[in-house]
Every structure is written in structure tokens, then in C-alpha cells.
Protein backbone atom coordinates (compact mmCIF):
# COMPACT_ATOMS: atom_id res chain seq x y z
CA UNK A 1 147.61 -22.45 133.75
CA UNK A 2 146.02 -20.72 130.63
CA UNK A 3 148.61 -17.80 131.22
CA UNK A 4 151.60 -20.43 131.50
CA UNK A 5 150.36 -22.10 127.88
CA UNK A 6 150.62 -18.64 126.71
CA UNK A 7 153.92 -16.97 127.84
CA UNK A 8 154.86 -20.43 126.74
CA UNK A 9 153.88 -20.16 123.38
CA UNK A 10 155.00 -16.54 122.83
CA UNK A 11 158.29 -18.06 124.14
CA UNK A 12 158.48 -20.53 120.96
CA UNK A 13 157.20 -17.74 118.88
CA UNK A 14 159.94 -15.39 119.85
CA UNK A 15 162.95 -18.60 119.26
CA UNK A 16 161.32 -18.90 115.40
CA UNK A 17 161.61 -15.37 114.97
CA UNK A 18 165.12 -15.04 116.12
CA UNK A 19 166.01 -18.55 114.66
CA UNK A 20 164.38 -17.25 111.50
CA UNK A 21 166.91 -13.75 111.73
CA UNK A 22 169.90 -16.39 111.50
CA UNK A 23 168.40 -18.13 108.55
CA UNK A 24 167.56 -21.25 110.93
CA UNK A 25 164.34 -23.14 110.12
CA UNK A 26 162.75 -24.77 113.01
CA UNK A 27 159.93 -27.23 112.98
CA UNK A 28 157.39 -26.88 115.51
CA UNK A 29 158.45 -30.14 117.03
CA UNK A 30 162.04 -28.48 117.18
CA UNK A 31 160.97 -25.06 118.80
CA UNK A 32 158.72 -27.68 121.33
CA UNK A 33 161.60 -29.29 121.99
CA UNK A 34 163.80 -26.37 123.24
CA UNK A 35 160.63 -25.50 125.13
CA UNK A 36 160.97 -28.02 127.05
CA UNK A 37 164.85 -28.01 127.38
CA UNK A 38 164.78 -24.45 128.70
CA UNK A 39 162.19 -26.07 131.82
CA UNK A 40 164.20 -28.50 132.19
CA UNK A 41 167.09 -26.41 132.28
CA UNK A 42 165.91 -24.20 134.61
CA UNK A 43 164.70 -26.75 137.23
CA UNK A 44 167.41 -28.09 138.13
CA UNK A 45 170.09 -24.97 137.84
CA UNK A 46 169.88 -23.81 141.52
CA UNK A 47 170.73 -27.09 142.22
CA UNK A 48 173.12 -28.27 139.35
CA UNK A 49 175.11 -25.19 138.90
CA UNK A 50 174.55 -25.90 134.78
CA UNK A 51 174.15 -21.77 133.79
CA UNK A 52 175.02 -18.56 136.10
CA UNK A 53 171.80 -16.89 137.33
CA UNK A 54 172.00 -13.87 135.54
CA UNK A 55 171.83 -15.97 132.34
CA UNK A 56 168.06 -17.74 133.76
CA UNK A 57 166.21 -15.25 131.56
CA UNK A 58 168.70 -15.28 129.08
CA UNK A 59 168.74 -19.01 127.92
CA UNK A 60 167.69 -18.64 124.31
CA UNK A 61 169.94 -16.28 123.14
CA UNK A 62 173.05 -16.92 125.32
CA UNK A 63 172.35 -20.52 124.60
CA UNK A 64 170.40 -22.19 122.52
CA UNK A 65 170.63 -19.71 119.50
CA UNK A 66 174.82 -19.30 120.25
CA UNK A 67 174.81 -23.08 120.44
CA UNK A 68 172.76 -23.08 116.98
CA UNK A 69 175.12 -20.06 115.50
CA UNK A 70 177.53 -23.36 114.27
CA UNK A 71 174.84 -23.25 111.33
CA UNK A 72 175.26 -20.01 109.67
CA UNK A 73 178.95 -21.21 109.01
CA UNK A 74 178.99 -24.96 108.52
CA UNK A 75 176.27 -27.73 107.25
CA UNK A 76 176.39 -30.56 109.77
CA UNK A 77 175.44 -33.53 107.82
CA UNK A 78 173.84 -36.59 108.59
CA UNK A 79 176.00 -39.20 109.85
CA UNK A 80 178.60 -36.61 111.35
CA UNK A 81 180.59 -38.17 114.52
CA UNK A 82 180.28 -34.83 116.75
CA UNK A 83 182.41 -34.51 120.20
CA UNK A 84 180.79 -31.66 122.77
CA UNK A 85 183.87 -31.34 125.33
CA UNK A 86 182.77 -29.97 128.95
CA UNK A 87 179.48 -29.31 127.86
CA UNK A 88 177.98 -28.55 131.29
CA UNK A 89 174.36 -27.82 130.60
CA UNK A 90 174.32 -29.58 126.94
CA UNK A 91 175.78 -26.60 125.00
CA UNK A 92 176.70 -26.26 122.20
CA UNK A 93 176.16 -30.32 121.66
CA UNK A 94 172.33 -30.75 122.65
CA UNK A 95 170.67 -27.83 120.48
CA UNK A 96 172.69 -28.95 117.61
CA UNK A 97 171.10 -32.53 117.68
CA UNK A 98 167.91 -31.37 118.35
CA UNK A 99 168.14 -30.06 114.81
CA UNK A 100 170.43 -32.54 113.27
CA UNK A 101 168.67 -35.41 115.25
CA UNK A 102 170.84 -37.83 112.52
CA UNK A 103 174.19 -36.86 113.62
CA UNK A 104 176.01 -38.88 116.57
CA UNK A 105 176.16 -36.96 119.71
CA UNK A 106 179.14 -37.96 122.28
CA UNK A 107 179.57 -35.64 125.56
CA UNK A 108 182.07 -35.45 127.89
CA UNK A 109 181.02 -33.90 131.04
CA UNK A 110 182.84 -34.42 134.31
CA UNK A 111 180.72 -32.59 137.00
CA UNK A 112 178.12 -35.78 138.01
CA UNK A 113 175.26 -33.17 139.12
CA UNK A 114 175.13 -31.85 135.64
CA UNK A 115 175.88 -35.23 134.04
CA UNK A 116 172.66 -36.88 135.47
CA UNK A 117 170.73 -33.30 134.43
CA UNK A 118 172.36 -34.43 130.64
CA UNK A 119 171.12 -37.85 130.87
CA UNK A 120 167.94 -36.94 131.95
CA UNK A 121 167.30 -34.37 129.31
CA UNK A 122 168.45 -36.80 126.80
CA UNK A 123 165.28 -39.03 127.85
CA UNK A 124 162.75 -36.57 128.25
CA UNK A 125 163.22 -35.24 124.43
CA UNK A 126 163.72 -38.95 123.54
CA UNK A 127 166.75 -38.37 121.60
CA UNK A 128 168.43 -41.18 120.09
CA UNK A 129 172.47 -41.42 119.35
CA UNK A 130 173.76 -39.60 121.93
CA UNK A 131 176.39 -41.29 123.94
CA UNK A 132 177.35 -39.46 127.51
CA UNK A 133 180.38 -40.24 129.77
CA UNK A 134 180.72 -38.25 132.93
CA UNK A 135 185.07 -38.14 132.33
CA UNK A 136 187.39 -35.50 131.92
CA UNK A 137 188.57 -35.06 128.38
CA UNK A 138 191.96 -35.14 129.49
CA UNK A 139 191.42 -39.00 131.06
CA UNK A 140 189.76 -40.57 128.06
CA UNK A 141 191.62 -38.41 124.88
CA UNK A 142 194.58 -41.68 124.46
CA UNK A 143 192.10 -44.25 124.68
CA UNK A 144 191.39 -46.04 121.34
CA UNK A 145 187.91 -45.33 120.70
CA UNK A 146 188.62 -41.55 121.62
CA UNK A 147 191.76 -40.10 120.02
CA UNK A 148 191.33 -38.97 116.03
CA UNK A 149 187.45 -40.71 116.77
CA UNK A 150 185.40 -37.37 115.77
CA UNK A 151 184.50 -35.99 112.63
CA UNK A 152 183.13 -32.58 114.65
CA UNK A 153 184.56 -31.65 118.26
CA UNK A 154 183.25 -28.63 120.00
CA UNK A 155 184.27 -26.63 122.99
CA UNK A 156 182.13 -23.49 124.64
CA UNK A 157 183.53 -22.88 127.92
CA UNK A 158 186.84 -24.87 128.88
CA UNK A 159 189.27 -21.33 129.20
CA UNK A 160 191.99 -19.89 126.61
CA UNK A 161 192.25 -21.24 123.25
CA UNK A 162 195.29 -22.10 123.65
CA UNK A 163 193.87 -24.81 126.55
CA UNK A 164 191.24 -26.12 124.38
CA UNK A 165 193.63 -27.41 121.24
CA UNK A 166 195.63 -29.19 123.95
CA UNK A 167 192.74 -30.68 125.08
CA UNK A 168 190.30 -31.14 122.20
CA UNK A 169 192.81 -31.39 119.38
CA UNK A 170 193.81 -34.97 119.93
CA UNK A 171 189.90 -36.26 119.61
CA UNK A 172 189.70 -35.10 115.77
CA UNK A 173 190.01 -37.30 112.97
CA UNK A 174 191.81 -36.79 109.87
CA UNK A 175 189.54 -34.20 107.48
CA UNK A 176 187.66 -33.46 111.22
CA UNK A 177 187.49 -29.85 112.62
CA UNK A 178 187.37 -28.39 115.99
CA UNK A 179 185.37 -25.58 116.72
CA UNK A 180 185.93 -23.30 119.63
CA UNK A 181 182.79 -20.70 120.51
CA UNK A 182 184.54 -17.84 121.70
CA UNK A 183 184.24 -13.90 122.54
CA UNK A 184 185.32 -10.80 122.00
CA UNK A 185 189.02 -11.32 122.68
CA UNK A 186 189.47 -14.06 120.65
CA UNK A 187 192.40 -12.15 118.92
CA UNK A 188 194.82 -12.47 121.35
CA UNK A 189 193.62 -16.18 121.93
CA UNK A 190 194.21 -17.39 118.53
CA UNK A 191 197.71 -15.85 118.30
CA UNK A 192 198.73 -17.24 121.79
CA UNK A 193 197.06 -20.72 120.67
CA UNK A 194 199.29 -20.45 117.11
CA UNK A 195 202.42 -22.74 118.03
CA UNK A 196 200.05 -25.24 120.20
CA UNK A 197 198.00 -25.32 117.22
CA UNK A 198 201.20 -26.62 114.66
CA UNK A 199 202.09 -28.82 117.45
CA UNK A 200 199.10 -30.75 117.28
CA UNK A 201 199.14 -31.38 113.80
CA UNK A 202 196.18 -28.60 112.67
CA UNK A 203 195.91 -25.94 110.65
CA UNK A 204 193.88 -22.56 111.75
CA UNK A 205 191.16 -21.89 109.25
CA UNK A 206 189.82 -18.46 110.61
CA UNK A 207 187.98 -16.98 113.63
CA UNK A 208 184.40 -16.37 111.96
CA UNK A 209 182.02 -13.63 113.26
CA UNK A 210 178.50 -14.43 114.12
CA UNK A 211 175.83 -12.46 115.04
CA UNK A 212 173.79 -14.02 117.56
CA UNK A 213 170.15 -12.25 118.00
CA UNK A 214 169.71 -10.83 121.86
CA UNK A 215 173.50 -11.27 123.02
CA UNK A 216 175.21 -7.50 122.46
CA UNK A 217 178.89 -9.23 122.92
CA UNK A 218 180.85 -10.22 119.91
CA UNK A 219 180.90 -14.04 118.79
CA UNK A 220 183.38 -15.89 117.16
CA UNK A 221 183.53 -19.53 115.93
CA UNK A 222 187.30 -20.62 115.57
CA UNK A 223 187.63 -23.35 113.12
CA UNK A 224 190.63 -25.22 113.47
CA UNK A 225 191.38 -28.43 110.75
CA UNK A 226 193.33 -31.56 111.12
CA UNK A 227 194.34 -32.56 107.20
CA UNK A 228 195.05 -36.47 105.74
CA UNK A 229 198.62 -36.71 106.77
């Protein structure tokens, strides 16, 4: 038990320091927090399918810090409508409200295993305005309280970027953005995704680089803006 508390600990230590390295302030109740998340996280995987195995001792960089890497290009403010699309195990949606606990958290996650993991993460870190439907994006992004309803809609792992406008795009407001966490071939992605892009009304705003302490792989954030017509 003693040696649990302490791996533990070192754990939260080694999050700060790397948080820290990205110019990311956590609180101790924050880095307690993702603590518990990563538990959590890893309980019910071999059951829930929510990351690959290779990635089990890999959860706070691959994860929780490229979830968090949204911050060393944008402020999220308070108040900010924010869609996570396909967010299997809570990325990039849950780390970002664990930090911005006053932003409003909708996910869309259509596998049921990890949906009930989602909702019962949400209660054991007693987070409050986050709103989770177990639908596929493509089901739900005509209804009314859906389409142009997002200030902030974010995508990790849903394919090509071309894929993700088509389905992502029609969920951001006027003024919103949609950000797409992408690697190292995000090139080709973002000229393929070009036309499909006009099409849907946006304009491209950049692929930014972002160095993400503990994953080697290049990271981009694609930022993607829908103006006042």
C-alpha cells in the first residue's frame, strides 16, 4: 500500500513537471484528478477497448498532456460550448474540463462499453456540465439543438481530415472553430480536406505544431473557422 501511495505520487509529480514544460499550471486537485482518471482508465480498458495496450503505460503523454496541448495555442474561456466528437476514452474533451471545469462539455460517443466508462468517470471526478449521448455524430449533426450549436468542436481519432470536416463541420457555430489533433502527415490531409473545407462554409486557419513532452511523433492542431455569414 505505502509503495502504491508513492509510485502514485511520483506519478502526479512527473504530470506537473511535464504540464509545467508546456506552460500548463495544474492545481493539486487537477493533477489528483487525472490520477484518478488514469485508474479509472486503466480498469476498465481490457474490457472497454477505450486505449490500445501498448499505450497502458503511456496515458499521460499520449493522452492527457496531447489532450491538454489545445492550451499552448488557444485560451478556452469560461462559458465556451465545447463538442468532443468520438471521444472514446474522454480525449481530448475530459482533460480539457478538468482544467476548464467552467466550460460546457458535450460528447458524442457511439460505442456503449466506452460510453458507460464516460459516464462513470464523469461521476467519480464529480464534474458538473458535461452532457454525454452515446450517438453517432453523423445521426444527431441536423437536429436543432446540434447543428451550428458549438462554440469549440474537437476531433482526435475519427480518420482523414478530410472525414472529420464532413462530419464535425456542421456542429460549429458562427465565430466557432473546429480543431482536429492530428500527426505527422497532416500535410497531405489538409490539402485533400481543402475543397470539403470551402464546401462547408469554413475557412482553414493553419495546422499548428505542438510539442507534446514524452510522445517522439509530430503533433499538429488544425484549426479550421466558420465566420458570421
Amino acid at each position: 500500500m505505502v509503495r502504491r501511495l508513492e509510485e502514485e505520487k511520483r506519478w502526479e509529480q512527473e504530470l506537473v513537471r511535464r504540464s509545467r514544460q508546456m506552460r500548463i499550471q495544474l492545481s493539486e486537485e487537477q493533477t489528483h484528478s487525472f490520477r484518478i482518471y488514469m485508474n479509472h482508465l486503466l480498469l476498465w480498458n481490457p474490457r472497454s477497448g477505450l486505449i490500445s495496450s501498448r499505450d497502458e503505460q503511456r496515458v499521460m503523454s499520449r493522452h492527457f498532456l496531447d489532450s491538454l496541448s489545445l492550451f499552448t495555442v488557444m485560451d478556452i474561456q469560461d462559458g465556451t460550448h465545447v463538442l468532443d466528437v468520438g471521444s472514446g476514452g474522454g480525449f481530448p474533451g475530459l482533460p480539457l474540463k478538468i482544467c476548464r471545469p467552467e466550460i460546457y462539455l458535450t460528447i458524442l460517443e457511439p460505442k456503449e462499453k466506452r460510453y458507460f466508462f464516460l459516464k462513470s468517470l464523469v461521476k467519480l471526478l464529480g464534474l458538473k456540465g458535461v452532457s454525454l449521448y452515446c450517438r453517432r455524430a453523423q445521426d444527431v449533426r441536423h437536429e436543432s439543438s446540434m447543428r451550428e450549436g458549438f462554440d469549440l468542436v474537437l476531433a482526435r481519432a475519427l480518420g482523414g481530415m478530410e472525414k472529420m470536416v464532413s462530419i464535425c463541420f456542421p456542429f460549429v457555430r458562427e465565430g466557432g472553430v473546429f480543431v482536429a489533433y492530428k500527426g505527422p502527415r497532416v500535410g497531405g490531409e489538409v490539402a485533400g480536406a481543402a475543397k470539403q473545407i470551402e464546401r462547408a462554409g469554413g475557412e482553414l486557419q493553419g495546422a499548428v505544431p505542438v510539442r507534446v513532452p514524452g510522445v517522439e511523433a509530430s503533433r499538429y492542431l488544425v484549426l479550421t473557422s466558420k465566420p458570421y455569414r
